[in-house]
C-alpha atoms as a PDB file:
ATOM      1  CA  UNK A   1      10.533 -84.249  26.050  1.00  0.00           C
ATOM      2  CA  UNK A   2      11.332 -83.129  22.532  1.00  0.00           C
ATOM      3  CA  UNK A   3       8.679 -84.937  20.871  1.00  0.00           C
ATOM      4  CA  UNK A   4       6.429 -83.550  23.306  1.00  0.00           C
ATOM      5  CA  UNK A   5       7.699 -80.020  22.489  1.00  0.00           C
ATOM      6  CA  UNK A   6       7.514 -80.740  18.395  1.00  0.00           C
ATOM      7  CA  UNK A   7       4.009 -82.129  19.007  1.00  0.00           C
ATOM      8  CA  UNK A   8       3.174 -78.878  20.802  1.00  0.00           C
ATOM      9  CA  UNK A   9       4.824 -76.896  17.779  1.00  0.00           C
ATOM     10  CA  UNK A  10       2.562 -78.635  15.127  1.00  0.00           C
ATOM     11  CA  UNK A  11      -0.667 -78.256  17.220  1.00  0.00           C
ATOM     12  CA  UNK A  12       0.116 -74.729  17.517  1.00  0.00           C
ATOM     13  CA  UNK A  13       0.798 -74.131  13.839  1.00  0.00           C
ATOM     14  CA  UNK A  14      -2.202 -76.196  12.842  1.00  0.00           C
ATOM     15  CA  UNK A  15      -4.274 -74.554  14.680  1.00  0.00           C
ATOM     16  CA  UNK A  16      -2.345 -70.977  13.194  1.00  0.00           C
ATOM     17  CA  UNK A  17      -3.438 -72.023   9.763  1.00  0.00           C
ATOM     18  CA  UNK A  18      -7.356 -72.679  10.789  1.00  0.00           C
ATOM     19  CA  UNK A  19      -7.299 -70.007  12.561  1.00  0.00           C
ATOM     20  CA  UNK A  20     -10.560 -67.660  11.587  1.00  0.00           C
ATOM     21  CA  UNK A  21      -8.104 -64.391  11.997  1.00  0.00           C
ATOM     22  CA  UNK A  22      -7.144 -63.936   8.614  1.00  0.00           C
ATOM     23  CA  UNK A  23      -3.224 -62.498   9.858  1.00  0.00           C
ATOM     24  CA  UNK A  24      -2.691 -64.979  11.670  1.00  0.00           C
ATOM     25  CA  UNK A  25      -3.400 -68.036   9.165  1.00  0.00           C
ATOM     26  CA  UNK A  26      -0.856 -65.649   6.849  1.00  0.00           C
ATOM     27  CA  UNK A  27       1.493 -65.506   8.861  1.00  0.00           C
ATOM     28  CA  UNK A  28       1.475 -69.264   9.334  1.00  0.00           C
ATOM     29  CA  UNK A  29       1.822 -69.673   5.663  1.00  0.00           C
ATOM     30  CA  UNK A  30       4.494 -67.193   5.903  1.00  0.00           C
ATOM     31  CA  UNK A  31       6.198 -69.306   8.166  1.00  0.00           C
ATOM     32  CA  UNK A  32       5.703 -72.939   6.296  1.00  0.00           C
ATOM     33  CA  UNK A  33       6.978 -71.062   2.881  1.00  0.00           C
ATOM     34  CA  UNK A  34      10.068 -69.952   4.480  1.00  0.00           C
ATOM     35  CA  UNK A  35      11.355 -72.706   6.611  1.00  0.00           C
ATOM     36  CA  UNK A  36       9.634 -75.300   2.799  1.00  0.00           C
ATOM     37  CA  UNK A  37      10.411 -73.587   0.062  1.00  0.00           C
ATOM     38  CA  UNK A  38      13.875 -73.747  -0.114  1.00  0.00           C
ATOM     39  CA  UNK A  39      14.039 -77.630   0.776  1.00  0.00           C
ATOM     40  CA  UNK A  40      10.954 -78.370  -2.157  1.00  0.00           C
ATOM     41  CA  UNK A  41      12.968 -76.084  -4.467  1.00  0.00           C
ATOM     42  CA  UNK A  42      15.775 -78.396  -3.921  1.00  0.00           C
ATOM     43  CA  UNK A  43      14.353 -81.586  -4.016  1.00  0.00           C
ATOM     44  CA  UNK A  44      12.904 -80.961  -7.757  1.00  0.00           C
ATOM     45  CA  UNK A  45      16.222 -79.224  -8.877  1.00  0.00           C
ATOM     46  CA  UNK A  46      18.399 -82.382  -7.864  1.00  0.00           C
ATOM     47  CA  UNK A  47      15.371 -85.025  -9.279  1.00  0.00           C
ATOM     48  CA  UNK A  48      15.468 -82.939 -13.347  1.00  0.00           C
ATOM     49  CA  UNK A  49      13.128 -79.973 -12.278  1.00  0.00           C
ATOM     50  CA  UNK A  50      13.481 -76.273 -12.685  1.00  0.00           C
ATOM     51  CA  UNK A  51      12.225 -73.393  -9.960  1.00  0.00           C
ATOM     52  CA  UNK A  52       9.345 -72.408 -12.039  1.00  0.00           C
ATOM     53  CA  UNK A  53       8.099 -76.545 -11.553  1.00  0.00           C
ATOM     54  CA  UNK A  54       9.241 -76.593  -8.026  1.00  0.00           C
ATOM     55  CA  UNK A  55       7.458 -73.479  -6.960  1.00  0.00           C
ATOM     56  CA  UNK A  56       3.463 -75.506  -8.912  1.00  0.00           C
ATOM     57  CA  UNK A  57       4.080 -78.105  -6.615  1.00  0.00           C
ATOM     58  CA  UNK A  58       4.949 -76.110  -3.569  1.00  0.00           C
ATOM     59  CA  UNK A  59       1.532 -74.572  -4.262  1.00  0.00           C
ATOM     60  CA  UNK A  60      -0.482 -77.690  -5.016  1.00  0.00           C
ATOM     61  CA  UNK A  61       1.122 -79.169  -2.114  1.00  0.00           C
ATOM     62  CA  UNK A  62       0.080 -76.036   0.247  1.00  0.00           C
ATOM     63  CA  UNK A  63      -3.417 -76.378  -1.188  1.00  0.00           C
ATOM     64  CA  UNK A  64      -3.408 -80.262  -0.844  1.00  0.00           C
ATOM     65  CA  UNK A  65      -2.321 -79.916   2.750  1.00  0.00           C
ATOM     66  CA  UNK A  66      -4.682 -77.139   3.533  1.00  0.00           C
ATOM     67  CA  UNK A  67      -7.332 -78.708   2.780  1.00  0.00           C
ATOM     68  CA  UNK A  68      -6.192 -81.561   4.738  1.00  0.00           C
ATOM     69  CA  UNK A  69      -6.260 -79.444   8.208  1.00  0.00           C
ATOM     70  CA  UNK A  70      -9.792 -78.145   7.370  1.00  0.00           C
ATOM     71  CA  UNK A  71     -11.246 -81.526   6.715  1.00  0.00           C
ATOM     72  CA  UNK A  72      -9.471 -82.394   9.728  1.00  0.00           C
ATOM     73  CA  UNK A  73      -7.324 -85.726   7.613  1.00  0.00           C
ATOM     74  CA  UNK A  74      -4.081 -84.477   9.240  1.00  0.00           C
ATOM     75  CA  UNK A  75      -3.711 -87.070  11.815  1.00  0.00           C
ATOM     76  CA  UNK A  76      -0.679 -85.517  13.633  1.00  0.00           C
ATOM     77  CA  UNK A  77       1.789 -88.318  13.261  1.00  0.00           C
ATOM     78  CA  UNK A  78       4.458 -86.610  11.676  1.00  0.00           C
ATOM     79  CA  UNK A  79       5.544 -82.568  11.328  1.00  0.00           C
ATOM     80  CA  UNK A  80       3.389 -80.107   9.268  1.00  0.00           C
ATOM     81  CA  UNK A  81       6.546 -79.746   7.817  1.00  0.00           C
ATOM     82  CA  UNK A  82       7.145 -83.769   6.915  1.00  0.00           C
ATOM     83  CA  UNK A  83       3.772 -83.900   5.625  1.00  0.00           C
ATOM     84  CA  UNK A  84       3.753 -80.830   3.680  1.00  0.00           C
ATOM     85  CA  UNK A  85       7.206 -82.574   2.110  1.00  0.00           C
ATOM     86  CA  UNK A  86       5.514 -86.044   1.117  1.00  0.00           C
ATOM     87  CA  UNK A  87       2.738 -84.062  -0.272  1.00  0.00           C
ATOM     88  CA  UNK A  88       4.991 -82.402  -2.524  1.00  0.00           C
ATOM     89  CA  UNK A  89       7.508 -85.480  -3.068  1.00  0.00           C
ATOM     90  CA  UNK A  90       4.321 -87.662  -4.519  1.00  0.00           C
ATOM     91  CA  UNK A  91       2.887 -85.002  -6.685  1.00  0.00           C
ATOM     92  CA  UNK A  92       6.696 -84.512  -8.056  1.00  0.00           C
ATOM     93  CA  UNK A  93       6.582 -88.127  -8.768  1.00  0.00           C
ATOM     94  CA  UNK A  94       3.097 -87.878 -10.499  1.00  0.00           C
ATOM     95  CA  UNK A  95       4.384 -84.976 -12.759  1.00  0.00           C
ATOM     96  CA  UNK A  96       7.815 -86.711 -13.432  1.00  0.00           C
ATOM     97  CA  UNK A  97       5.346 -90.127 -14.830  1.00  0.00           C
ATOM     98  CA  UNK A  98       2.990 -87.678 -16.042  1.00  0.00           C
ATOM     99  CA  UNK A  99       5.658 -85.984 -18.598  1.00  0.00           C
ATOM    100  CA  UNK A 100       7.676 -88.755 -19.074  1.00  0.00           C
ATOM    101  CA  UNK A 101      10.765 -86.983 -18.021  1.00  0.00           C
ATOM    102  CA  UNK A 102      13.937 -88.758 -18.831  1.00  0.00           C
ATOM    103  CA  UNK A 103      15.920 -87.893 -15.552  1.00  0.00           C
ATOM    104  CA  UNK A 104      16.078 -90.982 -13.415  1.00  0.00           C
ATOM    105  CA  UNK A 105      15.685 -90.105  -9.526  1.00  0.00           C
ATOM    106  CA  UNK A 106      18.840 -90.358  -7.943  1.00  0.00           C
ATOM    107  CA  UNK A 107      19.141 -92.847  -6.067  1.00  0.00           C
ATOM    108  CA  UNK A 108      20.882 -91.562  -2.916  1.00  0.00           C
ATOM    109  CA  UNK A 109      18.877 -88.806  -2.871  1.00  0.00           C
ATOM    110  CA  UNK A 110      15.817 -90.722  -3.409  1.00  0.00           C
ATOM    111  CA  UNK A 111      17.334 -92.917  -0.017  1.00  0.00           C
ATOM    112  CA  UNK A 112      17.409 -89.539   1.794  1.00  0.00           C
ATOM    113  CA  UNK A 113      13.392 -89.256   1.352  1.00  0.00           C
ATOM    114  CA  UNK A 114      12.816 -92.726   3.405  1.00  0.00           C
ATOM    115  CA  UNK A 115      13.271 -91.182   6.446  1.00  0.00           C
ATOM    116  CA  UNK A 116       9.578 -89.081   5.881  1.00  0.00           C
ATOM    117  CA  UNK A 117       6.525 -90.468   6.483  1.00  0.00           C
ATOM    118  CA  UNK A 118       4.795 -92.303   3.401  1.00  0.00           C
ATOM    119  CA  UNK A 119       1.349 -89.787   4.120  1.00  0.00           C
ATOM    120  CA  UNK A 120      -1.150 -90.437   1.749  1.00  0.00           C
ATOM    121  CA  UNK A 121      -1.919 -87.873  -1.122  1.00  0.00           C
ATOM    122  CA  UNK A 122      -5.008 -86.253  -1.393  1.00  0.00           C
ATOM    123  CA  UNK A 123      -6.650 -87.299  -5.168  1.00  0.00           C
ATOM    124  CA  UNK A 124      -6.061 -85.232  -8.126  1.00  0.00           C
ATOM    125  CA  UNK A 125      -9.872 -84.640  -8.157  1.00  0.00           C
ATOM    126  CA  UNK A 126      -9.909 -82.930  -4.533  1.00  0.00           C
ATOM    127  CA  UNK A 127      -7.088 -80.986  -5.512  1.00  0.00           C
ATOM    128  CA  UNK A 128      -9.074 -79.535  -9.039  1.00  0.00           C
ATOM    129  CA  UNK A 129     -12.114 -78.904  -6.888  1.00  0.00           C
ATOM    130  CA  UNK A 130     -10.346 -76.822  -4.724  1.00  0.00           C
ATOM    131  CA  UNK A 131      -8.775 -74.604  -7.006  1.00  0.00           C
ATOM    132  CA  UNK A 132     -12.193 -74.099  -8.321  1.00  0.00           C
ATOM    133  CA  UNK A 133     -13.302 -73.402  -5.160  1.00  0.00           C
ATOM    134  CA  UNK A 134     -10.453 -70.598  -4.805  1.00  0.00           C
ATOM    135  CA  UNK A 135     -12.345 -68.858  -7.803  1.00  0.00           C
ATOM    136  CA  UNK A 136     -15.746 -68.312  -5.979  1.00  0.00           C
ATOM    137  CA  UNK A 137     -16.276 -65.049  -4.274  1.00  0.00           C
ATOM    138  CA  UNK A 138     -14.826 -64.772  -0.563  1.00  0.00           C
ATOM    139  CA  UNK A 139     -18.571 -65.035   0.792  1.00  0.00           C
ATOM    140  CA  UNK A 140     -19.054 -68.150  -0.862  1.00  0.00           C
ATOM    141  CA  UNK A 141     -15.999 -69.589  -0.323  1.00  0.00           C
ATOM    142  CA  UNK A 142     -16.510 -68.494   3.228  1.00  0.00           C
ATOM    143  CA  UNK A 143     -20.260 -69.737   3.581  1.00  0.00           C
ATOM    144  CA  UNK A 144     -19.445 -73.519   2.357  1.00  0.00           C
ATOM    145  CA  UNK A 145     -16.239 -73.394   4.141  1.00  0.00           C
ATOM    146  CA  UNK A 146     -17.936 -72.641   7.677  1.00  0.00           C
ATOM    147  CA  UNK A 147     -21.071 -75.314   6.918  1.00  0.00           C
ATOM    148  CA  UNK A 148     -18.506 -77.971   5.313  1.00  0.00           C
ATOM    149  CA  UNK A 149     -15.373 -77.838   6.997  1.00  0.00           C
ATOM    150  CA  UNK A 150     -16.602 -76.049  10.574  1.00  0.00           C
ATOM    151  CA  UNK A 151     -19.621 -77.853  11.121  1.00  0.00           C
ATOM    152  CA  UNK A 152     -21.110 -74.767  11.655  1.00  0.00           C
ATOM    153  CA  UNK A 153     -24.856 -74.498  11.885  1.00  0.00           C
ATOM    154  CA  UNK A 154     -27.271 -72.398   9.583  1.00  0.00           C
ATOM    155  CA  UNK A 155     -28.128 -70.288  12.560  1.00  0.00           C
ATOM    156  CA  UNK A 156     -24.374 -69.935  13.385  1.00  0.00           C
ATOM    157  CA  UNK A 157     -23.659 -69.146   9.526  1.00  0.00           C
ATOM    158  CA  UNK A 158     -26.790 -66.400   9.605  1.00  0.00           C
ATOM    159  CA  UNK A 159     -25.479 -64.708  12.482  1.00  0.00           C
ATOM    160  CA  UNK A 160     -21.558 -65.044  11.369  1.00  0.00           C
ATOM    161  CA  UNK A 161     -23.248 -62.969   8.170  1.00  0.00           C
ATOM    162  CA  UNK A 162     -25.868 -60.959   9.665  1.00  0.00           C
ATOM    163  CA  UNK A 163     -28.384 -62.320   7.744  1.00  0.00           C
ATOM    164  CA  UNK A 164     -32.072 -61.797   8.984  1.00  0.00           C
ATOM    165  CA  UNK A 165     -32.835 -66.174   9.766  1.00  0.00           C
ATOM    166  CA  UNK A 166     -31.704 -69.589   9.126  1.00  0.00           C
ATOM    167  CA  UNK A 167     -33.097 -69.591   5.750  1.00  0.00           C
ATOM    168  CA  UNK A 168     -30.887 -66.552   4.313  1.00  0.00           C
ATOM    169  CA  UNK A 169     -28.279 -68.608   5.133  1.00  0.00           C
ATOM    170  CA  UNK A 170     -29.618 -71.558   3.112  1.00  0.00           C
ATOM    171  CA  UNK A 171     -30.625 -69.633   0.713  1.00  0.00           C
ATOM    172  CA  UNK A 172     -26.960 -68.305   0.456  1.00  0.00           C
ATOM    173  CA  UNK A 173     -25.552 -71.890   0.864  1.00  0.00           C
ATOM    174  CA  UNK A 174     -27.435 -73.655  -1.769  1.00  0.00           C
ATOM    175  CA  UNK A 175     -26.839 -70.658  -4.445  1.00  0.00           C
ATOM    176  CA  UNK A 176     -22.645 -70.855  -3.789  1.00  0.00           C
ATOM    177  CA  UNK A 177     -23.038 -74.630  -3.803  1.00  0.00           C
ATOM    178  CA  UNK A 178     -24.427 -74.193  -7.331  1.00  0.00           C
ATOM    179  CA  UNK A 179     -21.789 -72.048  -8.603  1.00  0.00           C
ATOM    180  CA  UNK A 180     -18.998 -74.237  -7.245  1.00  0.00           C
ATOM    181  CA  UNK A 181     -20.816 -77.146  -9.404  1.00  0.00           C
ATOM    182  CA  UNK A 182     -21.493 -75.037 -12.301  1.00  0.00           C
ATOM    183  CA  UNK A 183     -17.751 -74.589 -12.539  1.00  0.00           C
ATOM    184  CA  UNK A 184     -17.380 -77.724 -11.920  1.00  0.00           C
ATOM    185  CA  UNK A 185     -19.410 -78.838 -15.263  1.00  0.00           C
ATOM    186  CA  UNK A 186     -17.084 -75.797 -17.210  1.00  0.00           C
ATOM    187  CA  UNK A 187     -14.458 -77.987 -16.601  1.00  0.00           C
ATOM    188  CA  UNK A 188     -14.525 -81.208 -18.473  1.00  0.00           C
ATOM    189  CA  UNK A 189     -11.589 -83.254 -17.063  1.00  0.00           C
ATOM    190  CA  UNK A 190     -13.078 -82.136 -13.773  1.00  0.00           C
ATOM    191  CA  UNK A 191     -16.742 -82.999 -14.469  1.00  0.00           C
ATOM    192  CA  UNK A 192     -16.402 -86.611 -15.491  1.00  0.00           C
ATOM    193  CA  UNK A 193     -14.805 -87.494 -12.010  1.00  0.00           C
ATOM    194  CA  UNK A 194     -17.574 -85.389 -10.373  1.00  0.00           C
ATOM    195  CA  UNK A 195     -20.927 -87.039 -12.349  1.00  0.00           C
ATOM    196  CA  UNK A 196     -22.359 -87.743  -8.811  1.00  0.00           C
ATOM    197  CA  UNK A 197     -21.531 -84.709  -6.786  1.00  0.00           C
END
């Protein structure tokens, strides 16, 4: 019965975050930050981080796992909450090889981890795209979001915009599908793991 009820929690928050209502995915986020935060912060303070590191990878994590609902990867098997933790607790990891940091992980604390699910992390190169993809206008960002992540149709998209046809809307599509991989190409360690897109 309380699985049931958790299960019903994290449906209702994942479907709070892709919501299309703009106050209610932000007061989702809201929500995840307050109850996260503070448990993230901790985790990189006891494992040889400071706040200003703990509060990067809170946001890389929320962008990692937000992407993750829209492409519809979240599978449900653990909390947003547990997932949103192991998101963070791997890219800590990554930074901690990454800059060679001295400071072992303690190894109790370390033991207190094994109890979340091992989800896997989204690639560094998803996680670069998006952030690009964060820099395009709204109606862009808004425009591949609804054709790539919605499944929406070009007549959907068209009336969604109030464009005249179809073809304003791929018209609109193709031209913020450009920009996205002209930024792309501006950004050299992001470009060579993107040759084919």
């Amino acid at each position: 019965m309380v699985e049931s009820s958790q299960n019903d929690q994290t449906k209702s928050l994942v479907d709070a975050l892709k919501s299309r209502d703009q106050r209610t995915r932000s007061q989702a986020f809201e929500d995840i930050y307050v109850h996260n935060f503070p448990i993230i912060e901790k985790y990189v303070l006891a494992n040889g981080g400071i706040s200003a590191e703990a509060k990067d990878i809170f946001q890389d994590g929320i962008a990692i796992l937000y992407a993750q609902l829209i492409k519809d990867k979240f599978r449900g098997e653990s909390s947003i909450n547990t997932y949103l933790f192991s998101i963070c607790r791997n890219l800590w990891f990554k930074e901690i090889k990454k800059n060679k940091k001295s400071n072992q992980m303690k190894k109790d604390h370390a033991q207190d981890t094994d109890q979340y699910v091992d989800e896997p992390l989204e690639s560094d190169k998803t996680l670069a795209v998006f952030k690009l993809f964060n820099t395009l206008e709204k109606d862009c960002q808004k425009v591949l979001e609804l054709f790539y992540f919605e499944k929406l149709s070009m007549t959907e998209i068209a009336q969604e915009f109030g464009f005249k046809g179809e073809q304003s809307a791929k018209n609109k599509k193709s031209k913020c599908l450009k920009r996205l991989r002209a930024l792309i190409q501006q950004n050299p360690s992001v470009y060579s793991q993107f040759q084919n897109l």
